[in-house]
C-alpha atoms as a PDB file:
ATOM      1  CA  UNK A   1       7.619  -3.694  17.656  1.00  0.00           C
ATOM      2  CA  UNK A   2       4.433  -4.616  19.192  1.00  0.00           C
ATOM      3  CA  UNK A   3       2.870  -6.196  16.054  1.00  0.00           C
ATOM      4  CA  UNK A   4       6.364  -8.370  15.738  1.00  0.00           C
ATOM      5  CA  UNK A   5       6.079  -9.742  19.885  1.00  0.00           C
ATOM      6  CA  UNK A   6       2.912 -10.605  19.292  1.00  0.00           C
ATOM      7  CA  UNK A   7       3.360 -12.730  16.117  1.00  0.00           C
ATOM      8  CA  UNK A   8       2.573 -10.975  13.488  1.00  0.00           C
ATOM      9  CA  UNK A   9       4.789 -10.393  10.021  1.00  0.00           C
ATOM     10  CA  UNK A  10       2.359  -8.257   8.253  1.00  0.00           C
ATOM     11  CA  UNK A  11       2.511  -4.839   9.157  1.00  0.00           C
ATOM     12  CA  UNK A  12       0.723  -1.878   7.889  1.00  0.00           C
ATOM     13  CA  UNK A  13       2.441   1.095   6.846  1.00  0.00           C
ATOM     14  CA  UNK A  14       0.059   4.417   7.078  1.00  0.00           C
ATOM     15  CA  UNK A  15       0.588   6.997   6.053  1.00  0.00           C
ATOM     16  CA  UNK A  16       2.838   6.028   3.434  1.00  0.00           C
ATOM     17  CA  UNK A  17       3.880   9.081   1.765  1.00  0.00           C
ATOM     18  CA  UNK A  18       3.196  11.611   4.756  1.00  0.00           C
ATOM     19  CA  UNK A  19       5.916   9.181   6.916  1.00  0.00           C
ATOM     20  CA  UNK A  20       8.587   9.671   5.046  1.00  0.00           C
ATOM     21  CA  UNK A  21       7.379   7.496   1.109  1.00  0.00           C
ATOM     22  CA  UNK A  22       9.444   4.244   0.120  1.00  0.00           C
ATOM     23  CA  UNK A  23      12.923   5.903   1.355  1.00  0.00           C
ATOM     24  CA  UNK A  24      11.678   5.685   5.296  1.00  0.00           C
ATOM     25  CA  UNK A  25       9.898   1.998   4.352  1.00  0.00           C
ATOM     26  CA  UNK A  26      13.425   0.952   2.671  1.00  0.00           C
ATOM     27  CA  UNK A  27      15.334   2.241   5.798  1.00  0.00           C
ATOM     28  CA  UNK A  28      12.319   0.020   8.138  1.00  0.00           C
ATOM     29  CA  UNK A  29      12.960  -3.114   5.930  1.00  0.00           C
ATOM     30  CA  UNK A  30      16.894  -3.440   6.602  1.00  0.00           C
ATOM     31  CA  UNK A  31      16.010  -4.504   9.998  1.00  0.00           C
ATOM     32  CA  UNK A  32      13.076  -6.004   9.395  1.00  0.00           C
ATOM     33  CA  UNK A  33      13.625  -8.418   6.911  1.00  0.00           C
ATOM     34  CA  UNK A  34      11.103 -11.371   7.981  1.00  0.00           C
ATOM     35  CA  UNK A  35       8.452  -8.449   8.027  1.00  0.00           C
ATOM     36  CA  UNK A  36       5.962  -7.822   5.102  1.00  0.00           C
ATOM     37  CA  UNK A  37       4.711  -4.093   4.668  1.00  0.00           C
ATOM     38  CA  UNK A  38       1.503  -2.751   3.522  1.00  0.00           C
ATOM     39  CA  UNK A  39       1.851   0.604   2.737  1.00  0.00           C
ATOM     40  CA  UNK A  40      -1.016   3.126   2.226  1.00  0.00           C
ATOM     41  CA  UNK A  41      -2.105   6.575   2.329  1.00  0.00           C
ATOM     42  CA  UNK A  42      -0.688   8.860  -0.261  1.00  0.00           C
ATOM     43  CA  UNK A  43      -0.367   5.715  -2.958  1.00  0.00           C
ATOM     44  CA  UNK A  44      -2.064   6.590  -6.743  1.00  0.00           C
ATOM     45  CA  UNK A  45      -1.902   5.900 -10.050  1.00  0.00           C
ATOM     46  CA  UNK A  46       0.690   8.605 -10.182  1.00  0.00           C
ATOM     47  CA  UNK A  47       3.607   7.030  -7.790  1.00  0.00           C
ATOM     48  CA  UNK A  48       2.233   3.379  -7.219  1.00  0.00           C
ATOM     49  CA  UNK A  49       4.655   2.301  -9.944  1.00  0.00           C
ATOM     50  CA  UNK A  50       7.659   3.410  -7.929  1.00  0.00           C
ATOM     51  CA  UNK A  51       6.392   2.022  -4.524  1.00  0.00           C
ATOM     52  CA  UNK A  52       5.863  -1.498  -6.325  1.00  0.00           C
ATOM     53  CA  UNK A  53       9.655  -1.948  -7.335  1.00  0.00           C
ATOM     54  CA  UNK A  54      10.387  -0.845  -3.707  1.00  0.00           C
ATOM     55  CA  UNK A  55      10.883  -3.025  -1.213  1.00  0.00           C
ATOM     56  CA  UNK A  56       9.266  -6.361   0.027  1.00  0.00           C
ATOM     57  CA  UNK A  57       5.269  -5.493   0.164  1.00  0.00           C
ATOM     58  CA  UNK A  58       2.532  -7.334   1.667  1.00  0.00           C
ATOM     59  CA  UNK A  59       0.016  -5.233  -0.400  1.00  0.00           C
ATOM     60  CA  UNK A  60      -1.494  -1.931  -1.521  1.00  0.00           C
ATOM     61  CA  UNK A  61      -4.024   0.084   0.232  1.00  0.00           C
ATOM     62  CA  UNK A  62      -6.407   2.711  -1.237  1.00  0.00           C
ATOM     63  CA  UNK A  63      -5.086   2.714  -4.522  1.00  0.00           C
ATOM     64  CA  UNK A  64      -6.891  -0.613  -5.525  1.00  0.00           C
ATOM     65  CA  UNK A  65      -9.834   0.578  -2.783  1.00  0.00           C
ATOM     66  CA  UNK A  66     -13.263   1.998  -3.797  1.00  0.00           C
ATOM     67  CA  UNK A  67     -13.308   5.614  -4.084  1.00  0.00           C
ATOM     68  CA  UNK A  68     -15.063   7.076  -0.684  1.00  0.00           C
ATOM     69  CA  UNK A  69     -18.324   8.208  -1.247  1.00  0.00           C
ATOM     70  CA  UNK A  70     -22.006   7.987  -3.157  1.00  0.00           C
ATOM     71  CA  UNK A  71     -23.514   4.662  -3.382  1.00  0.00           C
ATOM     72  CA  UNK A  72     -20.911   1.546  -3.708  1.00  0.00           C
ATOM     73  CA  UNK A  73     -23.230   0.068  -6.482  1.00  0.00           C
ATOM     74  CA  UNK A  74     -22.740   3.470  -8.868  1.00  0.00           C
ATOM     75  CA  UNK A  75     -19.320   3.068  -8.152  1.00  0.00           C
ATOM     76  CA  UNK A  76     -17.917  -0.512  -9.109  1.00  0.00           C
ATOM     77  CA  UNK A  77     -17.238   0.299 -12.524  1.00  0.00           C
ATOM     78  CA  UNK A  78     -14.636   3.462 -10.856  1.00  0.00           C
ATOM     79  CA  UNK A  79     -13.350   0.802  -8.632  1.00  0.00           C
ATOM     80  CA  UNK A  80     -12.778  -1.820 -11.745  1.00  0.00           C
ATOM     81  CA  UNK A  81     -10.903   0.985 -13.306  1.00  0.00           C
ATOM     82  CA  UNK A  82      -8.580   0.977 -10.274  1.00  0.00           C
ATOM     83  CA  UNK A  83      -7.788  -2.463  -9.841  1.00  0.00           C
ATOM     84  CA  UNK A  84      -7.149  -2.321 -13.864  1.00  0.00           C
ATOM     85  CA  UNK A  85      -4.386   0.335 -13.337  1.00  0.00           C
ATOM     86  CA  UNK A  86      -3.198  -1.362 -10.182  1.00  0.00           C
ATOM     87  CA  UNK A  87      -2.574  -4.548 -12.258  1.00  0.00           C
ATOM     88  CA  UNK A  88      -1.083  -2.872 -15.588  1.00  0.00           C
ATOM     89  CA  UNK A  89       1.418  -0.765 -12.734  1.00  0.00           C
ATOM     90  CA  UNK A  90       1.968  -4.181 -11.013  1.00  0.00           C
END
């Protein structure tokens, strides 16, 4: 409610899964229909399929993220292989 008084229509939505997954984002979108989620945490190659014919989304969060860890130079080609899979889900 916050984020909406002060403006905003992008609204993060962490942690996905552990809140309640795209059933408890569905249920926030009926009232919030100007609003754009981003929900995260709990997202993978796995589910993200499902969460991307849910509702409205403002975009994805660690799925399509470098892995955490070691040196981010070692670990681009990882992190192509992400966004890959987040496209081909998309």
């Amino acid at each position: 409610m916050q984020a909406l008084a002060a403006g905003f229509d992008l609204v993060k939505f962490f942690p996905a899964e552990q809140a309640g997954g795209i059933k408890a984002l569905r249920a926030l979108a009926g009232p919030f229909p100007n609003v754009r989620f981003c929900p995260t945490g709990g997202i993978g190659e796995a589910n993200a399929a499902s969460w991307l014919a849910g509702v409205q989304r403002g975009g994805g969060g660690r799925f399509l993220a470098m892995p955490n860890g070691g040196d981010p130079g070692r670990q681009l080609g990882r992190h192509n292989r992400h966004v890959r899979a987040g496209h081909e889900i998309a």
